[in-house]
Protein backbone atom coordinates (compact mmCIF):
# COMPACT_ATOMS: atom_id res chain seq x y z
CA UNK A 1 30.56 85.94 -20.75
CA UNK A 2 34.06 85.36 -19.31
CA UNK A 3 35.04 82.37 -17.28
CA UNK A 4 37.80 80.58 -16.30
CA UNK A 5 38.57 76.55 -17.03
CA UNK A 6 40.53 74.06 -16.00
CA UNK A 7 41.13 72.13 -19.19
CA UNK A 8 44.01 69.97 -18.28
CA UNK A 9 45.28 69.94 -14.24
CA UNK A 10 48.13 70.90 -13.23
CA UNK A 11 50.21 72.45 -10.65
CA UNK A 12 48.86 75.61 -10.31
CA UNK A 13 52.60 77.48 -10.60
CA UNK A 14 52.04 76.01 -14.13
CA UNK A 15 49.25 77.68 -14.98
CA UNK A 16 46.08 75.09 -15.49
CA UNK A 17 43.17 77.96 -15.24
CA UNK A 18 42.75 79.82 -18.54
CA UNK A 19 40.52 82.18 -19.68
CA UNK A 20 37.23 81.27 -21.93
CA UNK A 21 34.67 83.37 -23.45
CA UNK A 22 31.61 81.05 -23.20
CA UNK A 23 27.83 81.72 -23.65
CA UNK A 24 25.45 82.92 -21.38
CA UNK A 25 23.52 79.58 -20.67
CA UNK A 26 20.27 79.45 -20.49
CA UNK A 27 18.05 77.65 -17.12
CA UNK A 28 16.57 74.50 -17.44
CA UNK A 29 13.30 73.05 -15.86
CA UNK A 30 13.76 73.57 -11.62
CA UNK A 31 17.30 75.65 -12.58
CA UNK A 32 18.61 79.43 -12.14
CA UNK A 33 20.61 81.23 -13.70
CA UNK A 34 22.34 83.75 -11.88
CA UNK A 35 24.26 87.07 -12.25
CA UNK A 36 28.22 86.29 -10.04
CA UNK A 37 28.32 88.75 -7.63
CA UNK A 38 30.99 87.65 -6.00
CA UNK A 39 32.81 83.94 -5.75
CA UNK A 40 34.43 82.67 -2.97
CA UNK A 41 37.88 81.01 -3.88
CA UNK A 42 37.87 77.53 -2.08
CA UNK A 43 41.17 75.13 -1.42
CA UNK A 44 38.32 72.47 -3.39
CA UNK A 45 39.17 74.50 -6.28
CA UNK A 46 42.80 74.55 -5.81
CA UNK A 47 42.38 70.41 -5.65
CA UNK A 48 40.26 70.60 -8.99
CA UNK A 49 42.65 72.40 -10.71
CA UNK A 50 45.53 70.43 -9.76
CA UNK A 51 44.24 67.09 -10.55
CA UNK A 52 44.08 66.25 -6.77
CA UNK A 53 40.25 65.28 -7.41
CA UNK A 54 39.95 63.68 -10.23
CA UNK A 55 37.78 65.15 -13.41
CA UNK A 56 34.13 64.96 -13.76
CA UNK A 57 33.68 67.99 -16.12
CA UNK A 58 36.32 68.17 -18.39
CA UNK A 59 37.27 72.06 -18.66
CA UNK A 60 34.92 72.59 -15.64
CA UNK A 61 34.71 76.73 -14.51
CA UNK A 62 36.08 76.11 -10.60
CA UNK A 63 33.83 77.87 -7.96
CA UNK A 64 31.29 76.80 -5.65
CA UNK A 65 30.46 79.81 -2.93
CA UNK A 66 28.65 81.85 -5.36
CA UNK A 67 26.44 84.95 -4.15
CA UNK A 68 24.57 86.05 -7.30
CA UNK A 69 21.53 87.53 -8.59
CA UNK A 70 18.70 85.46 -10.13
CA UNK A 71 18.42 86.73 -13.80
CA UNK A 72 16.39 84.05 -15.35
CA UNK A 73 13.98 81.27 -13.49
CA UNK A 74 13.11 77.87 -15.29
CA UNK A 75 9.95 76.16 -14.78
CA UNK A 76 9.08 75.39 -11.75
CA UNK A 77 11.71 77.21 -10.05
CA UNK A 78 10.27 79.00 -6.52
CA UNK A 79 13.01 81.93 -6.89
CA UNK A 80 12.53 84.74 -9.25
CA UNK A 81 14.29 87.42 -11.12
CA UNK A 82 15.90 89.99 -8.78
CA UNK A 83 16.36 87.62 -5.69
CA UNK A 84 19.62 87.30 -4.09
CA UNK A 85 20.85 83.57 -4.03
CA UNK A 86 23.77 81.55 -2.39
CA UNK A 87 24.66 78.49 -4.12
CA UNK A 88 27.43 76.07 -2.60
CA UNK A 89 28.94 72.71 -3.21
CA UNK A 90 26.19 70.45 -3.02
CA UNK A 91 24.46 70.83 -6.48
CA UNK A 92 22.36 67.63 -6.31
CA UNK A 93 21.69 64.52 -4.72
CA UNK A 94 18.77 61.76 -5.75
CA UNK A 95 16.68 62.09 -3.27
CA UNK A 96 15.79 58.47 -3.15
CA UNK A 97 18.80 56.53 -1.57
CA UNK A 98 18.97 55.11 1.99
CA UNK A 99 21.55 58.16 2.72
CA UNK A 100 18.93 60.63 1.29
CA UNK A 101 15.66 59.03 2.90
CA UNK A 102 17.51 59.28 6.35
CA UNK A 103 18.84 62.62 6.59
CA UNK A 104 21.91 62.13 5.04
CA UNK A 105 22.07 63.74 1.92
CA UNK A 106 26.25 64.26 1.65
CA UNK A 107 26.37 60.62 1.60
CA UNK A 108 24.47 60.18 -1.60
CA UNK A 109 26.44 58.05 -3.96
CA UNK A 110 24.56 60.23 -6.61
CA UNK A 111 25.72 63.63 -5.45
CA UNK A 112 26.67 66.23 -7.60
CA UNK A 113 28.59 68.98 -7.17
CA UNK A 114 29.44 72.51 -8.16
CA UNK A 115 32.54 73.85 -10.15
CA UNK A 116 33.35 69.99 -10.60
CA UNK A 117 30.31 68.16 -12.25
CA UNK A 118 28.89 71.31 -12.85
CA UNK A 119 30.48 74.81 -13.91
CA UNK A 120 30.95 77.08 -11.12
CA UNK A 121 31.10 80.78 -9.87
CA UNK A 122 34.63 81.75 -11.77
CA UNK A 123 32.24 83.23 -14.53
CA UNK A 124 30.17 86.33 -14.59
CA UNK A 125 27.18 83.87 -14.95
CA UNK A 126 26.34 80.49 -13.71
CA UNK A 127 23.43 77.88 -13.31
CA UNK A 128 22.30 76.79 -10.16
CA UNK A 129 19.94 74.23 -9.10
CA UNK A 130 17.21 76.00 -6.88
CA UNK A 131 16.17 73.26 -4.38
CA UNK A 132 20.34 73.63 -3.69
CA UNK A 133 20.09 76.75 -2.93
CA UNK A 134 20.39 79.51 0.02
CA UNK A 135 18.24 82.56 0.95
CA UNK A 136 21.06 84.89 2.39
CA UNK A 137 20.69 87.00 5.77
CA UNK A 138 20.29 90.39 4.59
CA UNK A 139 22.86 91.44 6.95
CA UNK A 140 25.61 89.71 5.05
CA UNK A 141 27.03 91.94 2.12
CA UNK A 142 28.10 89.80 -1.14
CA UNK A 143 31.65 89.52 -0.34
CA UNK A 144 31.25 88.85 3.17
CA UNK A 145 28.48 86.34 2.54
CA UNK A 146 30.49 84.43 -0.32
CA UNK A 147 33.14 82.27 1.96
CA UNK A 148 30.38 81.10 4.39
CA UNK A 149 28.93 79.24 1.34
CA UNK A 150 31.71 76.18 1.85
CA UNK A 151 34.46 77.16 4.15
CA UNK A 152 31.85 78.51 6.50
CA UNK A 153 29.50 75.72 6.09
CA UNK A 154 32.17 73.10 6.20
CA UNK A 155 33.74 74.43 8.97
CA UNK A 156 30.27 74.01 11.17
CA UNK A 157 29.57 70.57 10.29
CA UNK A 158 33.49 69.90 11.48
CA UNK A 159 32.63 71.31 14.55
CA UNK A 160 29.25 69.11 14.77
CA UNK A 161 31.50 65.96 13.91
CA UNK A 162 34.48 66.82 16.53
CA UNK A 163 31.56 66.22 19.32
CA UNK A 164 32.72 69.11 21.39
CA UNK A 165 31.26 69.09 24.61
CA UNK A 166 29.91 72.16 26.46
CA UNK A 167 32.82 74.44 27.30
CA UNK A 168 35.54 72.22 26.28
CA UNK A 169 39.05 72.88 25.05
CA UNK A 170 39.34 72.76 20.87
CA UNK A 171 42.14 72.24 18.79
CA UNK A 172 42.42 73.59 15.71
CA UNK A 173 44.89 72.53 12.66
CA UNK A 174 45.77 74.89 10.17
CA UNK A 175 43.46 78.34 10.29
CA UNK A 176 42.85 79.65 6.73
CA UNK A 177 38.81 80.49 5.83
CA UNK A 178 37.11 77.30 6.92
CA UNK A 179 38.66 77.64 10.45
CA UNK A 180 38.88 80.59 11.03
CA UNK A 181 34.93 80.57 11.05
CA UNK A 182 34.49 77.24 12.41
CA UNK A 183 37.03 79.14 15.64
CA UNK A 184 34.00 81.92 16.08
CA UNK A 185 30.85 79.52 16.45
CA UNK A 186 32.85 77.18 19.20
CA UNK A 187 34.16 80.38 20.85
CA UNK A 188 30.72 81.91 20.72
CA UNK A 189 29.26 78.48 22.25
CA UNK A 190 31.81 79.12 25.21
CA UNK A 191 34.60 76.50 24.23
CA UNK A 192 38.27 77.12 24.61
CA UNK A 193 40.29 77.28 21.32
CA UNK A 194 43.64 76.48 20.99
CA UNK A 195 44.93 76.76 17.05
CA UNK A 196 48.10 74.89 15.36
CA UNK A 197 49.45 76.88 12.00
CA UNK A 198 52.42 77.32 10.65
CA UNK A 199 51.66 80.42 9.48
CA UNK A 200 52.93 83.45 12.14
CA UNK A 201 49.72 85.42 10.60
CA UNK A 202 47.30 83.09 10.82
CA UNK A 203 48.34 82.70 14.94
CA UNK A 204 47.98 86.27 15.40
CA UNK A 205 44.82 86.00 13.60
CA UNK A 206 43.36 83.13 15.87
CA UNK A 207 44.56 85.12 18.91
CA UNK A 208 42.68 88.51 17.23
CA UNK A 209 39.79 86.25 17.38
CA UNK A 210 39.74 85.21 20.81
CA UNK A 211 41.90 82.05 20.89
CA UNK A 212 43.36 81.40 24.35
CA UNK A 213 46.77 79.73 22.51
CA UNK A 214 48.37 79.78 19.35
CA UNK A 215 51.15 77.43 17.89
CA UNK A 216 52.81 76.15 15.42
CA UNK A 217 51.68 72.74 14.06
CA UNK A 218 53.44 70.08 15.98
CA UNK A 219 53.93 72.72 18.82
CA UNK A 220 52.64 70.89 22.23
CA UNK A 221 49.28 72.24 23.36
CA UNK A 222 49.55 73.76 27.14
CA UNK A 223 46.46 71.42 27.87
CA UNK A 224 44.80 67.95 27.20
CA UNK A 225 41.76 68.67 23.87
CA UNK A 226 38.77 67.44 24.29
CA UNK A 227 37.80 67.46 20.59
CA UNK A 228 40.30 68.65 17.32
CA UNK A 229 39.81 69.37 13.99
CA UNK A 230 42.26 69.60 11.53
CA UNK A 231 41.87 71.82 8.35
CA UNK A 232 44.93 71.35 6.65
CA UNK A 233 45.42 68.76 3.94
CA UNK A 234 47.79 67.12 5.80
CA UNK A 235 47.73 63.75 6.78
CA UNK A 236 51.33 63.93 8.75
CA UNK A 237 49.01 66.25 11.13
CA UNK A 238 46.55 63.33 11.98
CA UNK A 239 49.08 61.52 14.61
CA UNK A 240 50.25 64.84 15.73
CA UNK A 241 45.90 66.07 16.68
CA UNK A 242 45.50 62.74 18.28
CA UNK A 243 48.51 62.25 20.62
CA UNK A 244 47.19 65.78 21.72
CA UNK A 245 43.70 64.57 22.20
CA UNK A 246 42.45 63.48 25.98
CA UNK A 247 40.29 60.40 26.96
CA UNK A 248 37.39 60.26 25.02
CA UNK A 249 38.45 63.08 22.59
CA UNK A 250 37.14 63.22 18.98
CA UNK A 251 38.93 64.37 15.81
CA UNK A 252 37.54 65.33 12.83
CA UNK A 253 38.74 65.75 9.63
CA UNK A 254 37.55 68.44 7.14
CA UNK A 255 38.92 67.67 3.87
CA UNK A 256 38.20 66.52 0.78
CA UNK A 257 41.44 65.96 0.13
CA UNK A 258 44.50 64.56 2.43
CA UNK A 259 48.10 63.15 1.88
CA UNK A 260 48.66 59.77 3.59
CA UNK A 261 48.06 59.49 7.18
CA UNK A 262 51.48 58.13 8.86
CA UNK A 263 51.33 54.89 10.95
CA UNK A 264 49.07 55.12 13.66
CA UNK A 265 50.80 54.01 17.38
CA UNK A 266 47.66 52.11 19.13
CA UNK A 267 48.77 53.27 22.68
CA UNK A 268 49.81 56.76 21.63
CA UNK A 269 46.88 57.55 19.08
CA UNK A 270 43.72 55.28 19.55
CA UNK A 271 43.28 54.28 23.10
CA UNK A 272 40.93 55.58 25.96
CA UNK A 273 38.85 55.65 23.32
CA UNK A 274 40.01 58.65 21.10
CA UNK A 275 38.15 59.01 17.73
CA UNK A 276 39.03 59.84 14.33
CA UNK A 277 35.78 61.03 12.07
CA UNK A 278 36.05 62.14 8.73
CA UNK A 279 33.58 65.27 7.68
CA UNK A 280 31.83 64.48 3.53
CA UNK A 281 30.53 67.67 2.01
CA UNK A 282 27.05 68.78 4.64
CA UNK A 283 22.99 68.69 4.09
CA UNK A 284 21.19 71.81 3.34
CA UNK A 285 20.07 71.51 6.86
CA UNK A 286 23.39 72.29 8.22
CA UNK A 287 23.71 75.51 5.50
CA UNK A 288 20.79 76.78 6.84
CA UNK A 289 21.62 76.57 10.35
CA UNK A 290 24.96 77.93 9.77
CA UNK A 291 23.86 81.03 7.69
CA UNK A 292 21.37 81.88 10.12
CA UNK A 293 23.82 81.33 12.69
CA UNK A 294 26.62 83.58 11.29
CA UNK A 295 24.00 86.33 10.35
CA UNK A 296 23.09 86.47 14.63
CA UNK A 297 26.56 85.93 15.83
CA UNK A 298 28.16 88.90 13.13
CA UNK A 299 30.75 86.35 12.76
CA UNK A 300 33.51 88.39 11.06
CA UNK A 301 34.89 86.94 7.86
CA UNK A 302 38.48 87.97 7.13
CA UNK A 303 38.37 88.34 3.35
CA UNK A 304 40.75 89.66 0.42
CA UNK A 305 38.84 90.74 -2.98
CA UNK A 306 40.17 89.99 -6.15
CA UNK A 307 38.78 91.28 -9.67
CA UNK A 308 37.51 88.04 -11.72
CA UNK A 309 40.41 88.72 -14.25
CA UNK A 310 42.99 87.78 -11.40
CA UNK A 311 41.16 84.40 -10.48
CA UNK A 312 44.78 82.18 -11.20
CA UNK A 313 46.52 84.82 -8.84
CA UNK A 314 44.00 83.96 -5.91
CA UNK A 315 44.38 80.69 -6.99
CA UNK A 316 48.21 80.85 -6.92
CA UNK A 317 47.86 83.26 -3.42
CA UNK A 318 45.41 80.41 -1.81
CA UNK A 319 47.81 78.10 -2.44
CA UNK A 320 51.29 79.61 -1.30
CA UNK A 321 49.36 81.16 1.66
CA UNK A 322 50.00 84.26 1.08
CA UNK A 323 46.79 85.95 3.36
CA UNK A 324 44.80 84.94 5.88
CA UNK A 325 41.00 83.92 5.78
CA UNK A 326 39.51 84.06 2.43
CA UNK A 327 39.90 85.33 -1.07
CA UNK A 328 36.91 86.33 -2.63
CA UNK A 329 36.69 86.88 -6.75
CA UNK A 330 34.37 89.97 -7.71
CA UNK A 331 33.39 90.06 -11.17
């Protein structure tokens, strides 16, 4: 089959996916294999192949929001040949942990994880662990379905974490394909969003979407927030969310990855009781409940197919921001 690796990161101007011809493997006991129909292309990946996480896998195939077709069941396996299957980040966890046993399942110091412990979704075949995976809406085509699988699911348990009240005002830093969906459930839910790019396309987006305001990233928001999330991997953006926050407000921070956080100014940043929260991978639970949740809102999901054979150009497009919402590979 062809894949793509990441056999030595590197900035990816430099070039650290290549191309691999690799055999089809075959599912163990409880795994799947399945048939890529399409791969979402995640900033993770960017960080994997750039050495910004460091390696678990060494020449590890990127690619963790996988829509595919079950080919191949291995014992004990509840999905079968011919289902359609979504299969995310969260490959794995023990099950047996304090985190685990109480609900908490991202926090499992055992966790495992796809297209970084595991090989991922930048392959016309890949293994997936069926308790870790999702039964897609059948209203949500492949491509469409493909970005939900992290950015989508990500972006919701953000949302959770920024404690947003009822119809309260949310800022939002940097709006590629995590926020972008994240925007849609708290406008759905009645809240009033006010995004923070410094991208002039990803503004008009937000505003295309039903933000009430749209700005560039240090740009001064018209009104108090009562909750923020920033996106972006930037920690010079922390100070900047905060100082916009009101009494009481919440920030939460979505990445897996972020540059240093600049001194924090008590009086300025911290008191009245503002909150910083960072947001670790999600449950299953909170997959679920987004997927259904997209599939009855017809959240729209702003995506740009690639074939699989141009996998370092998304990568390289992702990372430049050159488009808005989400590339998707398509083998």
């Amino acid at each position: 089959m062809r894949a793509w690796t990441v056999d030595a990161p590197a900035p990816i101007a430099s070039g650290p996916l290549r191309r691999a011809d690799r055999d089809v493997p075959s599912p163990g006991p409880g795994e799947l294999l399945v048939r890529v129909l399409a791969c979402g292309v995640c900033r993770t990946d960017l960080h994997v192949a750039e050495g910004d996480l460091p390696v678990h896998l060494p020449g590890v195939t990127p690619g963790h929001e996988i829509v595919g077709e079950v080919v191949e069941a291995g014992a004990g396996a509840l999905h079968a040949a011919g289902d359609r299957v979504g299969v995310a980040w969260l490959r794995g966890t023990c099950g047996a942990c304090r985190f685990c046993r109480r609900g908490a399942e991202n926090l499992c110091p055992y966790s495992v994880y796809t297209g970084w412990d595991a090989h991922g979704g930048y392959a016309e075949y890949a293994l997936a662990v069926d308790a870790y995976t999702y039964a897609l809406p059948p209203e949500l085509d492949d491509v469409r379905a493909a970005p939900l699988l992290c950015a989508g699911i990500i972006g919701y348990r953000a949302l959770r974490r920024s404690a947003l009240p009822p119809g309260g005002r949310l800022g939002i830093w940097g709006f590629g394909g995590s926020a972008h969906l994240a925007a849609q459930v708290a406008l759905a839910e009645g809240a009033d969003v006010h995004v923070f790019t410094r991208s002039p396309a990803a503004r008009e987006l937000a505003r295309d979407l039903g933000a009430s305001w749209a700005g560039d990233s240090f740009d001064v928001s018209p009104d108090p927030l009562d909750a923020a999330i920033v996106f972006a991997p930037a920690g010079e953006l922390v100070p900047a969310a905060l100082e916009r926050l009101d009494r009481g407000g919440t920030l939460a921070v979505a990445g897996i990855h972020l540059s240093d956080v600049p001194a924090l100014n008590y009086q300025r940043h911290l008191f009245q009781e503002r909150q910083v929260r960072s947001v670790t991978a999600n449950t299953r639970a909170d997959g679920e409940e987004f997927l259904r949740l997209a599939a009855r809102l017809d959240v729209a999901v702003t995506t740009h197919p690639y074939p699989l054979d141009a996998a370092d150009r998304a990568l390289a497009d992702l990372a430049a921001d050159r488009f808005t919402g989400a590339a998707v590979l398509v083998p």
